[in-house]
C-alpha atoms as a PDB file:
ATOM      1  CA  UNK A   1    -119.337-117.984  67.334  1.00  0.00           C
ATOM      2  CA  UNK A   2    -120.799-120.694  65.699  1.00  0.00           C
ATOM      3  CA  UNK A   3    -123.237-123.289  67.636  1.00  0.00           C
ATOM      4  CA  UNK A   4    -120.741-126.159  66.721  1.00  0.00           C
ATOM      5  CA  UNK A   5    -117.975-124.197  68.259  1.00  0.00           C
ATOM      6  CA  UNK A   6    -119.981-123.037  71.063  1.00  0.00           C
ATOM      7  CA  UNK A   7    -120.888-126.307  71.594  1.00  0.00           C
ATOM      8  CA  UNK A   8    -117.193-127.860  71.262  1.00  0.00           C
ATOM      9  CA  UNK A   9    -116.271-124.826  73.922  1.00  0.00           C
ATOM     10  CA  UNK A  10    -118.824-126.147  76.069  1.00  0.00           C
ATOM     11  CA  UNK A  11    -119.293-129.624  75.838  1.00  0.00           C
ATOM     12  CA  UNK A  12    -115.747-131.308  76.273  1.00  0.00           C
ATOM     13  CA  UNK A  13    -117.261-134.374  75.580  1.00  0.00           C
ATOM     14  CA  UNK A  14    -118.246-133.167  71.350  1.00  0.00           C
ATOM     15  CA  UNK A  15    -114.445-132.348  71.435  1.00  0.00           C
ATOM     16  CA  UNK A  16    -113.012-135.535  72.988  1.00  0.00           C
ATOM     17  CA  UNK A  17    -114.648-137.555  70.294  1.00  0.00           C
ATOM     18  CA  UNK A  18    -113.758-134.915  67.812  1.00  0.00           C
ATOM     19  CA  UNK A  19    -117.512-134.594  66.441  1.00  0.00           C
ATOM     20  CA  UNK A  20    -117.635-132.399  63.257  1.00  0.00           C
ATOM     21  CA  UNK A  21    -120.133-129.933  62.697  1.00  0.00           C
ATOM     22  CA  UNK A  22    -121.261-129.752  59.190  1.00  0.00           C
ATOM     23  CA  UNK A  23    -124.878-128.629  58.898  1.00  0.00           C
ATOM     24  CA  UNK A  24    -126.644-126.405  62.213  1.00  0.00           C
ATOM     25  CA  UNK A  25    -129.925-124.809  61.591  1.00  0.00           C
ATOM     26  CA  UNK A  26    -133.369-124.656  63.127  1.00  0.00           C
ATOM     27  CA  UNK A  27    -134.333-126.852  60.669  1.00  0.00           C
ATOM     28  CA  UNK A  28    -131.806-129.756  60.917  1.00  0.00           C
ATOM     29  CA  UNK A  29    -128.339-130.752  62.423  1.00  0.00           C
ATOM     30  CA  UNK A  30    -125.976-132.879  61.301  1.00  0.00           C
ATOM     31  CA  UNK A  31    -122.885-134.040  63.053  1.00  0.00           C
ATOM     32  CA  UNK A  32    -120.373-136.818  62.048  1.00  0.00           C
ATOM     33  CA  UNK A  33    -118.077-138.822  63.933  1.00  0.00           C
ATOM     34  CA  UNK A  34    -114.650-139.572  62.410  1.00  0.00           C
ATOM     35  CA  UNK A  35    -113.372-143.207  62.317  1.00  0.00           C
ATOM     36  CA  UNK A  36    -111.088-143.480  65.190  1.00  0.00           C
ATOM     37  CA  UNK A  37    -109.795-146.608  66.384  1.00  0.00           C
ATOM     38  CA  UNK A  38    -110.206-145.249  70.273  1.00  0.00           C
ATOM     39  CA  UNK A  39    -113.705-145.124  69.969  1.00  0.00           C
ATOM     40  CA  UNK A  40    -114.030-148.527  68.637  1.00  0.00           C
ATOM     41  CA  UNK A  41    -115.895-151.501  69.714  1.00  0.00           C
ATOM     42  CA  UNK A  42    -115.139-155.183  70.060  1.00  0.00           C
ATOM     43  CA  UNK A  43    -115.585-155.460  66.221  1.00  0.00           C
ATOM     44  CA  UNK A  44    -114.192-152.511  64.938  1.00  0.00           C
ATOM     45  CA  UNK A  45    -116.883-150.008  64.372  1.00  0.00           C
ATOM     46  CA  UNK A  46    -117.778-146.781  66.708  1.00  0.00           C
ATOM     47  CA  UNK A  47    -118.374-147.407  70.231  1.00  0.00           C
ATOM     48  CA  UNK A  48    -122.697-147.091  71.218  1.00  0.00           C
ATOM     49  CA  UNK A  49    -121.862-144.934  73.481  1.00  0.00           C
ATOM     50  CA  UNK A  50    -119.598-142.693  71.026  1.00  0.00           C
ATOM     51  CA  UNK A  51    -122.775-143.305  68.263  1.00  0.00           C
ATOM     52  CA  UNK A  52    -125.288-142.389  71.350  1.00  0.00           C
ATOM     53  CA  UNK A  53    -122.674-138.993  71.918  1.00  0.00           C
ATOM     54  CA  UNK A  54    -123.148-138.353  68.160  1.00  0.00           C
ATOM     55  CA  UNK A  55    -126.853-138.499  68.526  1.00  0.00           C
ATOM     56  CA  UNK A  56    -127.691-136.513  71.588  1.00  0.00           C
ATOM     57  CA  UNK A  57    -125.088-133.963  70.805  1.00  0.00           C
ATOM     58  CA  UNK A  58    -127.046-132.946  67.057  1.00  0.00           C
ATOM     59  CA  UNK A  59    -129.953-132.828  68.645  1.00  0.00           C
ATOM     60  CA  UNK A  60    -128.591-130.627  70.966  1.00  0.00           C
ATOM     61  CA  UNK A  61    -127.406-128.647  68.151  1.00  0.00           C
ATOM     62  CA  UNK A  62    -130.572-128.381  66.667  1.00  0.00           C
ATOM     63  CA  UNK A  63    -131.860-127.169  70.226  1.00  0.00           C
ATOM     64  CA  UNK A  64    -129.751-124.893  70.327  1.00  0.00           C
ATOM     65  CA  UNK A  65    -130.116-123.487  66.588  1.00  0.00           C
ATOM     66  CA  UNK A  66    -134.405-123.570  67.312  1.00  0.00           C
ATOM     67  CA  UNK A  67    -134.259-122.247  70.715  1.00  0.00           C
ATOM     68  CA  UNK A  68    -131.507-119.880  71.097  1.00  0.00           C
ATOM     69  CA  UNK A  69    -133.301-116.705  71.524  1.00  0.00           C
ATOM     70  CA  UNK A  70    -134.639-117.867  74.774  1.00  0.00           C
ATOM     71  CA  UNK A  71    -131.547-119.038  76.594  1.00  0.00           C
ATOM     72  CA  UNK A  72    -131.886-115.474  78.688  1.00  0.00           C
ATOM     73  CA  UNK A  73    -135.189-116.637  79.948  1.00  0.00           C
ATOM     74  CA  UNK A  74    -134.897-120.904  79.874  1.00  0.00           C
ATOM     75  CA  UNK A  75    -132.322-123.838  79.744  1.00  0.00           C
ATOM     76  CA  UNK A  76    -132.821-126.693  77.529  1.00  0.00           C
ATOM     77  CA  UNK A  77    -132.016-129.772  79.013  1.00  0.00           C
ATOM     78  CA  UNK A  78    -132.220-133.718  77.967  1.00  0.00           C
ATOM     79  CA  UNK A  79    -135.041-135.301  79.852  1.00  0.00           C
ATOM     80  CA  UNK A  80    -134.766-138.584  78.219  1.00  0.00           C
ATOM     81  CA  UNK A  81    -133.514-140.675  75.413  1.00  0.00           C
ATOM     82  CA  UNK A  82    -133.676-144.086  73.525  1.00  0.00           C
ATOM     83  CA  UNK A  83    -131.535-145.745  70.474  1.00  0.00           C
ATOM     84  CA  UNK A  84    -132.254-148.573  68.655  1.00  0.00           C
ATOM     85  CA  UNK A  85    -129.030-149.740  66.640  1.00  0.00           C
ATOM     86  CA  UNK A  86    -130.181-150.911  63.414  1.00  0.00           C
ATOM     87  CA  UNK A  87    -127.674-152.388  61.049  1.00  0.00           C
ATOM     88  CA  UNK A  88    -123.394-152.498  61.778  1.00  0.00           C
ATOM     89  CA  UNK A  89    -121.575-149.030  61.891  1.00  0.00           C
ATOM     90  CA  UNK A  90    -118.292-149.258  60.534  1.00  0.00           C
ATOM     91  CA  UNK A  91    -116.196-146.312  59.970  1.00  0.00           C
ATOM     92  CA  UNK A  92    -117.606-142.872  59.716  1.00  0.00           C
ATOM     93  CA  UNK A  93    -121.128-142.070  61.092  1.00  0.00           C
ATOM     94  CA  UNK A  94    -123.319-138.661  60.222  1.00  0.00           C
ATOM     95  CA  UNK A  95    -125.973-138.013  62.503  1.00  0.00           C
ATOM     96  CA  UNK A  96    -129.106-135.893  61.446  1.00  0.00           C
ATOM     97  CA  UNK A  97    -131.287-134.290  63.985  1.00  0.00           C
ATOM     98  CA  UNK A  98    -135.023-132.362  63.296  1.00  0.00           C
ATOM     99  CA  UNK A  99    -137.148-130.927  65.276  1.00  0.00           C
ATOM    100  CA  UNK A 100    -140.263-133.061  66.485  1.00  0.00           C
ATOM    101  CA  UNK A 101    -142.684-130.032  67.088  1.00  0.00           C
ATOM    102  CA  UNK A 102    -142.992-127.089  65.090  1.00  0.00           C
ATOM    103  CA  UNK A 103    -140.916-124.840  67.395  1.00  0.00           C
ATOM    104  CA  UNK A 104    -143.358-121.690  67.387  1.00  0.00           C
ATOM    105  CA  UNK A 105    -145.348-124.303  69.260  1.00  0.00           C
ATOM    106  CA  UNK A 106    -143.063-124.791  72.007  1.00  0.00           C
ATOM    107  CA  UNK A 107    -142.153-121.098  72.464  1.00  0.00           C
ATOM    108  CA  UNK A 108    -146.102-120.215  72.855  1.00  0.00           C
ATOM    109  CA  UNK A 109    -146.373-122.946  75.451  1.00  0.00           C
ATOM    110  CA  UNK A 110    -143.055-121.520  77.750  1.00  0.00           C
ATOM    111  CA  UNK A 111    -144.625-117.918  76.659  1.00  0.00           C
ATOM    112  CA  UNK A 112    -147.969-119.525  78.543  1.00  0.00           C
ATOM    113  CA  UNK A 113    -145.786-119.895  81.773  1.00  0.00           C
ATOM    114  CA  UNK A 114    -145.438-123.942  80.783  1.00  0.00           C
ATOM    115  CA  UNK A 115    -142.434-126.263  80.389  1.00  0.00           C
ATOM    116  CA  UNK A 116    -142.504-127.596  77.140  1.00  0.00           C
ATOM    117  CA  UNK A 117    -141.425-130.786  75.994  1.00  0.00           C
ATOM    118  CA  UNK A 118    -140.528-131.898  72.382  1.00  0.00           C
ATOM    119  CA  UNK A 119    -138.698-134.802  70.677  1.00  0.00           C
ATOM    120  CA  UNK A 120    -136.118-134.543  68.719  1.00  0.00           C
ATOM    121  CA  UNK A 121    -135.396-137.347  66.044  1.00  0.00           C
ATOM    122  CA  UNK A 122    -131.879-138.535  65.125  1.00  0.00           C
ATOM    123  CA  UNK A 123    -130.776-140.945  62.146  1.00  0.00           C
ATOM    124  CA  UNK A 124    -127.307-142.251  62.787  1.00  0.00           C
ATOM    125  CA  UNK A 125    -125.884-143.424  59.099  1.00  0.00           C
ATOM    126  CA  UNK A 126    -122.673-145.044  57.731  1.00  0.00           C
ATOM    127  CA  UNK A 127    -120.921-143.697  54.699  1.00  0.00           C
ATOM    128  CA  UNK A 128    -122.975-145.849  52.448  1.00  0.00           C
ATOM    129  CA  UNK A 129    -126.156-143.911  53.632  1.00  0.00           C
ATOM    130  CA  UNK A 130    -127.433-147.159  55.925  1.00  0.00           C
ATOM    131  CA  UNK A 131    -129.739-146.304  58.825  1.00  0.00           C
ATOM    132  CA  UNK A 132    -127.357-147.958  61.447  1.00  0.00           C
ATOM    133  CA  UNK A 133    -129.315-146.099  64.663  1.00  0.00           C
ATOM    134  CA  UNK A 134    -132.317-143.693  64.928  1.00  0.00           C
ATOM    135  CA  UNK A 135    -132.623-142.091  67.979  1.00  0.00           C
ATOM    136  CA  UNK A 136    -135.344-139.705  70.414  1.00  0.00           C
ATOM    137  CA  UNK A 137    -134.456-137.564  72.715  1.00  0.00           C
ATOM    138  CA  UNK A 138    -136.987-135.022  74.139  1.00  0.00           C
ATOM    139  CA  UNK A 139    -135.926-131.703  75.768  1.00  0.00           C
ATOM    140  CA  UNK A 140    -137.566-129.181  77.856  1.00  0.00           C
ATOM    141  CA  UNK A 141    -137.083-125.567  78.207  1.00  0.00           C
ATOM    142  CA  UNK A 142    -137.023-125.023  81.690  1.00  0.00           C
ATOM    143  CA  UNK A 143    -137.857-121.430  82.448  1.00  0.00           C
ATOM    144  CA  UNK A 144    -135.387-119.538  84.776  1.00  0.00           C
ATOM    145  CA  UNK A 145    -136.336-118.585  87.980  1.00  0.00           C
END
């Protein structure tokens, strides 16, 4: 199973907005959102919350692609988050997640018995390549048990 369909199985909320997986590595996700006229805002773009969806759900994909050899010993969960919306979305919107620490670094800090923190960055673009959002969120790895 793929991460974007483990994540779709998962998260009903990356299958309600129909978010399409096209790139999941440990080096970089990227997710898009399809125009859809019920996720639209007062002037006919996507929804921030839909664009905010987008966002946190690649970088969970990237989480997930970086740190999936330790989900038998931690869960990664959001801690926080911020957007800034940039320029108008309007139609289709790619998000592109990377890693914010090198994630050897992270697995030698839950290794030392810590619970690591790291950002992840997000650029939310239109179809014309236009930054219309960049987003943080940072994660932890909190160990089990």
């Amino acid at each position: 199973m793929s991460i974007g369909e483990m994540l779709a199985a998962t998260v009903p909320m990356a299958r309600t907005l129909n978010l399409q997986f096209q790139e999941t590595t440990a080096e970089r996700a990227v997710l898009s959102l399809p125009d859809q006229g019920e996720y639209h805002n007062h002037v006919g773009g996507p929804h921030a919350g839909a664009m905010f969806t987008l966002g946190e759900s690649a970088s969970g994909a990237i989480v997930l692609a970086a740190f999936g050899d330790q989900l038998s010993r931690a869960v990664p969960l959001a801690v926080r988050a911020e957007i800034a919306y940039k320029k108008l979305a309007m139609g289709a919107v790619t998000a592109t997640a990377t890693l914010g620490r090198p994630a050897a670094e992270v697995v030698a800090e839950l290794d030392a018995g810590q619970r690591p923190e790291f950002p992840v960055s997000i650029e939310i673009r239109r179809a014309d390549g236009a930054v219309t959002g960049e987003m943080t969120v940072v994660w932890t790895l909190r160990p089990n048990g």
